[in-house]
N, C-alpha and C. Protein backbone atom coordinates (compact mmCIF):
# COMPACT_ATOMS: atom_id res chain seq x y z
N UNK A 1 67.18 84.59 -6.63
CA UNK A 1 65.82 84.37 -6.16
C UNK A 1 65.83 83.22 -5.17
N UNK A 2 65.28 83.69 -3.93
CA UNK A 2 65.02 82.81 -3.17
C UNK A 2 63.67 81.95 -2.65
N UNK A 3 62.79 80.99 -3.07
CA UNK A 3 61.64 80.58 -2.78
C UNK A 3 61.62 79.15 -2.05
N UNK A 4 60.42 78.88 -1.44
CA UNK A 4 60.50 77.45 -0.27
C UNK A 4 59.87 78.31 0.49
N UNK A 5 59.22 77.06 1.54
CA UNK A 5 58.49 77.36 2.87
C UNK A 5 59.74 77.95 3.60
N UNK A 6 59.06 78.66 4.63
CA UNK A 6 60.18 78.80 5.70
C UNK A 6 60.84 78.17 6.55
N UNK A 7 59.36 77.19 7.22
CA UNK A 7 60.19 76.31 7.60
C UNK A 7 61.93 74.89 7.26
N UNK A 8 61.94 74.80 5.98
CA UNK A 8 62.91 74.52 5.11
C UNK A 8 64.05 75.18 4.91
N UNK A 9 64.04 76.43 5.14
CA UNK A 9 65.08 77.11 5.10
C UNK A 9 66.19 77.14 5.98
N UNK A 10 67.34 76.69 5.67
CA UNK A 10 68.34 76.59 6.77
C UNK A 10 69.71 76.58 6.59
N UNK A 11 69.67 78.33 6.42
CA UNK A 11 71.04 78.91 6.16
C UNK A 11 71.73 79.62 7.11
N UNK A 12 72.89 79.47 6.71
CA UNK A 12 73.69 79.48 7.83
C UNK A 12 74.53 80.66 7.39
N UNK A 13 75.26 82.21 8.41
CA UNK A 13 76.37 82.93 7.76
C UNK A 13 75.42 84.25 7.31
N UNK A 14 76.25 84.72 5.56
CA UNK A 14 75.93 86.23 5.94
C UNK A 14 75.55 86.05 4.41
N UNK A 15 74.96 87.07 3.45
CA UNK A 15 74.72 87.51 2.06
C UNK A 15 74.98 89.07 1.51
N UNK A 16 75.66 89.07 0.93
CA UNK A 16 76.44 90.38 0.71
C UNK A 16 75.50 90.48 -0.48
N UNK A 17 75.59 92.12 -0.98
CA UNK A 17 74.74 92.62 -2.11
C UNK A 17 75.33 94.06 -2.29
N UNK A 18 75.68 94.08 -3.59
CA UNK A 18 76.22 95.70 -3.76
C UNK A 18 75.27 95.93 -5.08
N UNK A 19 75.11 97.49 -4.91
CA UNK A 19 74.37 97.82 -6.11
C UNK A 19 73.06 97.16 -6.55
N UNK A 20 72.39 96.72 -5.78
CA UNK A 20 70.92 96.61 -5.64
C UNK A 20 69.63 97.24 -6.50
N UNK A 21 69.55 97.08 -7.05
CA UNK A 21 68.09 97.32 -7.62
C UNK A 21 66.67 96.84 -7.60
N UNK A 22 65.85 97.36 -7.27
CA UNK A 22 64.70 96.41 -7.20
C UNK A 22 63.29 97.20 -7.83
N UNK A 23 62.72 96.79 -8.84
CA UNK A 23 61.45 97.43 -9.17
C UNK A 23 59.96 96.78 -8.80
N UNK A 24 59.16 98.06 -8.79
CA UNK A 24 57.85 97.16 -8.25
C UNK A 24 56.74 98.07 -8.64
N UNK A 25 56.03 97.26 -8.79
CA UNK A 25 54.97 98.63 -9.44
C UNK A 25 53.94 99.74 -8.93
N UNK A 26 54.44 99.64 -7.25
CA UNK A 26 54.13 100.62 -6.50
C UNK A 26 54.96 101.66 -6.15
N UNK A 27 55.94 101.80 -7.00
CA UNK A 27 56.76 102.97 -7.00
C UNK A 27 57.11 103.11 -8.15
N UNK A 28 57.54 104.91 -8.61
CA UNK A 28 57.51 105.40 -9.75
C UNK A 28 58.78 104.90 -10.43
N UNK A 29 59.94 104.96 -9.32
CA UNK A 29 60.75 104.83 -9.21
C UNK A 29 62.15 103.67 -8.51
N UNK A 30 63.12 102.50 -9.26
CA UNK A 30 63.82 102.08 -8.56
C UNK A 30 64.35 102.16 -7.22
N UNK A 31 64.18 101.40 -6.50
CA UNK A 31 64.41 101.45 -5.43
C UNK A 31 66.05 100.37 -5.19
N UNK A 32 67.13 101.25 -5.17
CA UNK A 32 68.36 100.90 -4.59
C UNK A 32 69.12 101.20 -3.40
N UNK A 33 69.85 100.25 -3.27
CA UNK A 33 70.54 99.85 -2.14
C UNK A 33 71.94 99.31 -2.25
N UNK A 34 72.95 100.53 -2.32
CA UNK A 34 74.34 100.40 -2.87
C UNK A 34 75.40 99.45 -2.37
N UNK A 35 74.68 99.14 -1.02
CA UNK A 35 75.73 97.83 -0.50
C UNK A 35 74.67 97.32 1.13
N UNK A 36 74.52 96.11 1.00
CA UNK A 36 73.78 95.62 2.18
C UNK A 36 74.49 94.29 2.49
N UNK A 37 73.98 94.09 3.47
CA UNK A 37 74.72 92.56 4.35
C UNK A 37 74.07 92.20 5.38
N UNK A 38 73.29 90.69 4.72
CA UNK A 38 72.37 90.13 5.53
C UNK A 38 73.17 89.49 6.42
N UNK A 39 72.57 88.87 7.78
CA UNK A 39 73.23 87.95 8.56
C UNK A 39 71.94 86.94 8.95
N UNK A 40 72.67 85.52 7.89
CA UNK A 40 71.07 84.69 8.70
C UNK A 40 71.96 83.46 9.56
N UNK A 41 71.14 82.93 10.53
CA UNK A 41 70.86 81.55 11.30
C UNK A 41 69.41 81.37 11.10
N UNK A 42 69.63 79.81 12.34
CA UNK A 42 68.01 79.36 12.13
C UNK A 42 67.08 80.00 12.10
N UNK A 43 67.42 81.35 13.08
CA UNK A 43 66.38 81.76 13.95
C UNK A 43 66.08 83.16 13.59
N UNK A 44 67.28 84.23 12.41
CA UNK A 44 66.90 85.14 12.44
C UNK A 44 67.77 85.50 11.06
N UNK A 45 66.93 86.53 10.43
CA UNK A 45 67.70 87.16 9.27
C UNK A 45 67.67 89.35 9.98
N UNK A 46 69.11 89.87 9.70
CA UNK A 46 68.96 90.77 9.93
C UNK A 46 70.14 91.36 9.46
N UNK A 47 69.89 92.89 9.49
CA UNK A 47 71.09 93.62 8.10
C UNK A 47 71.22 94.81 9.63
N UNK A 48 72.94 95.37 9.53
CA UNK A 48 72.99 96.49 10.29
C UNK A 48 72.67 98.03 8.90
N UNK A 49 72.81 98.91 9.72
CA UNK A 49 72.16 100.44 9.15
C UNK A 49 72.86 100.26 7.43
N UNK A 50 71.69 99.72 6.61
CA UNK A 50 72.51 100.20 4.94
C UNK A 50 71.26 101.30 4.18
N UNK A 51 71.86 101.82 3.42
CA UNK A 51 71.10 103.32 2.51
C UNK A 51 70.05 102.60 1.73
N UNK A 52 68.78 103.00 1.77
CA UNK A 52 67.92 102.77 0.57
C UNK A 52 67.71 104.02 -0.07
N UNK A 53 67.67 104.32 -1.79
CA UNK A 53 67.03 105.22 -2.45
C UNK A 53 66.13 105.35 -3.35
N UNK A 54 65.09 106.32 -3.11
CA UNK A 54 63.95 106.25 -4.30
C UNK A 54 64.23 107.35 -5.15
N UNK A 55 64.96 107.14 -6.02
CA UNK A 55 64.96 108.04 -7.10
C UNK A 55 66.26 109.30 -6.55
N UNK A 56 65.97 110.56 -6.89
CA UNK A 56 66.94 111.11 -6.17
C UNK A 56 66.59 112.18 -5.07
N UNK A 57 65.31 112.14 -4.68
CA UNK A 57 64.59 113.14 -3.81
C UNK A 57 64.64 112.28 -2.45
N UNK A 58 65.15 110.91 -2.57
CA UNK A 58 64.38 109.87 -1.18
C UNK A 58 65.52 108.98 -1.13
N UNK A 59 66.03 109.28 0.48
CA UNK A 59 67.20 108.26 1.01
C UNK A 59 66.85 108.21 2.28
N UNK A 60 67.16 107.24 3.09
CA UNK A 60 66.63 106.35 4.27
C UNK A 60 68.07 105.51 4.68
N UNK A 61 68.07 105.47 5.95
CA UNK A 61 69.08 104.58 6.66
C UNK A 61 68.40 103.54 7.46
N UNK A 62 68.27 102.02 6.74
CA UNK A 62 67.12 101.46 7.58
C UNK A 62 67.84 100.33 8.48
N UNK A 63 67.44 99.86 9.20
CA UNK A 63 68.41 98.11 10.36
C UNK A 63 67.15 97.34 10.72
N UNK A 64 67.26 96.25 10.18
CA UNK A 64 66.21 95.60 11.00
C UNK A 64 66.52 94.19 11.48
N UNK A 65 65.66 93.10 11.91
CA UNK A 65 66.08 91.92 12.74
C UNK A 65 64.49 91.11 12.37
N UNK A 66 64.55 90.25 12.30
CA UNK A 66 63.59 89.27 11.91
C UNK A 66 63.77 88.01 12.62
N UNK A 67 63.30 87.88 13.84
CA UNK A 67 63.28 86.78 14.66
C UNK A 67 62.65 85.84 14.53
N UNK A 68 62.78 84.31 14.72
CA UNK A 68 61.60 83.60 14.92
C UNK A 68 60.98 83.15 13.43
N UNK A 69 61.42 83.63 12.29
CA UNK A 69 61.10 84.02 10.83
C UNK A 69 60.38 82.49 10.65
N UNK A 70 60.87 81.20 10.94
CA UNK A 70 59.62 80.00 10.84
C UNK A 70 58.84 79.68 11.82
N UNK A 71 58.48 80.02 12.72
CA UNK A 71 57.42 80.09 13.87
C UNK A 71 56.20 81.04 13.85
N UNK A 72 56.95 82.36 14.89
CA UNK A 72 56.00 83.32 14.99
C UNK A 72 56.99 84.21 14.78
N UNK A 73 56.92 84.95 13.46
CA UNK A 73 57.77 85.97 13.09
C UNK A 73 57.54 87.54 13.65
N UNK A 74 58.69 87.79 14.29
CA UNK A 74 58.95 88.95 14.90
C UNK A 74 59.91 90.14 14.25
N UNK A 75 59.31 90.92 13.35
CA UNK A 75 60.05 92.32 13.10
C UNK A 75 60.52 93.17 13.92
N UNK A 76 61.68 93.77 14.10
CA UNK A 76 62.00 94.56 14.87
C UNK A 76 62.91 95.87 13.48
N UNK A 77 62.44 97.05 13.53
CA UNK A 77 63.15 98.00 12.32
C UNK A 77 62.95 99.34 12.41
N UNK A 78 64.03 99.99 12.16
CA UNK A 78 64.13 100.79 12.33
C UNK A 78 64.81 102.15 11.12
N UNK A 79 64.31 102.79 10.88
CA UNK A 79 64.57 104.03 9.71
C UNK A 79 64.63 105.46 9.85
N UNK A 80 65.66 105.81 9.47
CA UNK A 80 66.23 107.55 9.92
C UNK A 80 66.03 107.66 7.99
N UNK A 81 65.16 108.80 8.17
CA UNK A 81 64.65 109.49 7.01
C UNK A 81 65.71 111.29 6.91
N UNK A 82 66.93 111.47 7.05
CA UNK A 82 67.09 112.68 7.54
C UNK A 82 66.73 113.50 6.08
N UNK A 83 66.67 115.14 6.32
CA UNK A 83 66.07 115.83 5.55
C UNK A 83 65.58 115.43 4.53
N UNK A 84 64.09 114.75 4.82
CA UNK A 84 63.28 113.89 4.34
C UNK A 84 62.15 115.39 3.33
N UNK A 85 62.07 114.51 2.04
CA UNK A 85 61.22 115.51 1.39
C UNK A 85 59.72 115.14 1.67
N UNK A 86 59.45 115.97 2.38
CA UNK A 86 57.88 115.62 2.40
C UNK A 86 56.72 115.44 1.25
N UNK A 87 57.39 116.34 0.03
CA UNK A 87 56.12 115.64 -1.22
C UNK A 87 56.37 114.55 -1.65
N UNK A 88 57.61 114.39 -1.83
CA UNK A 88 58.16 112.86 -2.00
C UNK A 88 57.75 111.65 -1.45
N UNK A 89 57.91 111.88 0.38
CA UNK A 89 57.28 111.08 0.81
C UNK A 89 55.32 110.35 0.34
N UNK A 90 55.03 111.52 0.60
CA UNK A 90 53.35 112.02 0.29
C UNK A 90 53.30 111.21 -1.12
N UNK A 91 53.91 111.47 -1.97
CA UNK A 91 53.89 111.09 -3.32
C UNK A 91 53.99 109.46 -3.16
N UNK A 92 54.40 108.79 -2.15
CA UNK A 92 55.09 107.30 -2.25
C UNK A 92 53.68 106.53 -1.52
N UNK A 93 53.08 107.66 -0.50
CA UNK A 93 51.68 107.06 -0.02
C UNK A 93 50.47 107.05 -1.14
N UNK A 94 50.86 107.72 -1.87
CA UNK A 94 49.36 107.56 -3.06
C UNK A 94 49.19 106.19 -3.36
């Protein structure tokens, strides 16, 4: 667990994570992520293309970049849903 203002934060290098789990109570279902790798500096936290899954109907290839993260934070992200189940999806917007 990581908590503090942002501005305070000042890490340096990369954070590895295998086998990921994360629950929340807007999904029915665990949401994992079998191997990811953050890369932070001052100025930006960002992971290249790793798998997220919801359950076993829902997998996603997501990359994103987070600029600026103690100033004026800038998202940049991106997600390939391939043969994406559409009730599944539908089911995750309720």
């Amino acid at each position: 667990e990581l908590s503090g203002p942002l501005e305070e934060l000042g890490y340096q290098g990369s954070l590895g994570f295998r086998d990921l789990s994360l629950l929340t109570p807007q999904l029915p279902e665990p949401v994992r992520i079998p191997a990811l790798l953050l890369a932070l500096d001052s100025r930006r936290v960002s992971a290249e293309a790793f798998t997220v899954q919801i359950g076993q109907r829902l997998s996603a290839r997501l990359s994103f970049r987070l600029d600026n993260y103690q100033t004026q934070p800038l998202l940049v992200a991106r997600a390939e849903i391939p043969e994406a189940d559409l009730a599944a999806l539908l089911g995750l917007a309720r």
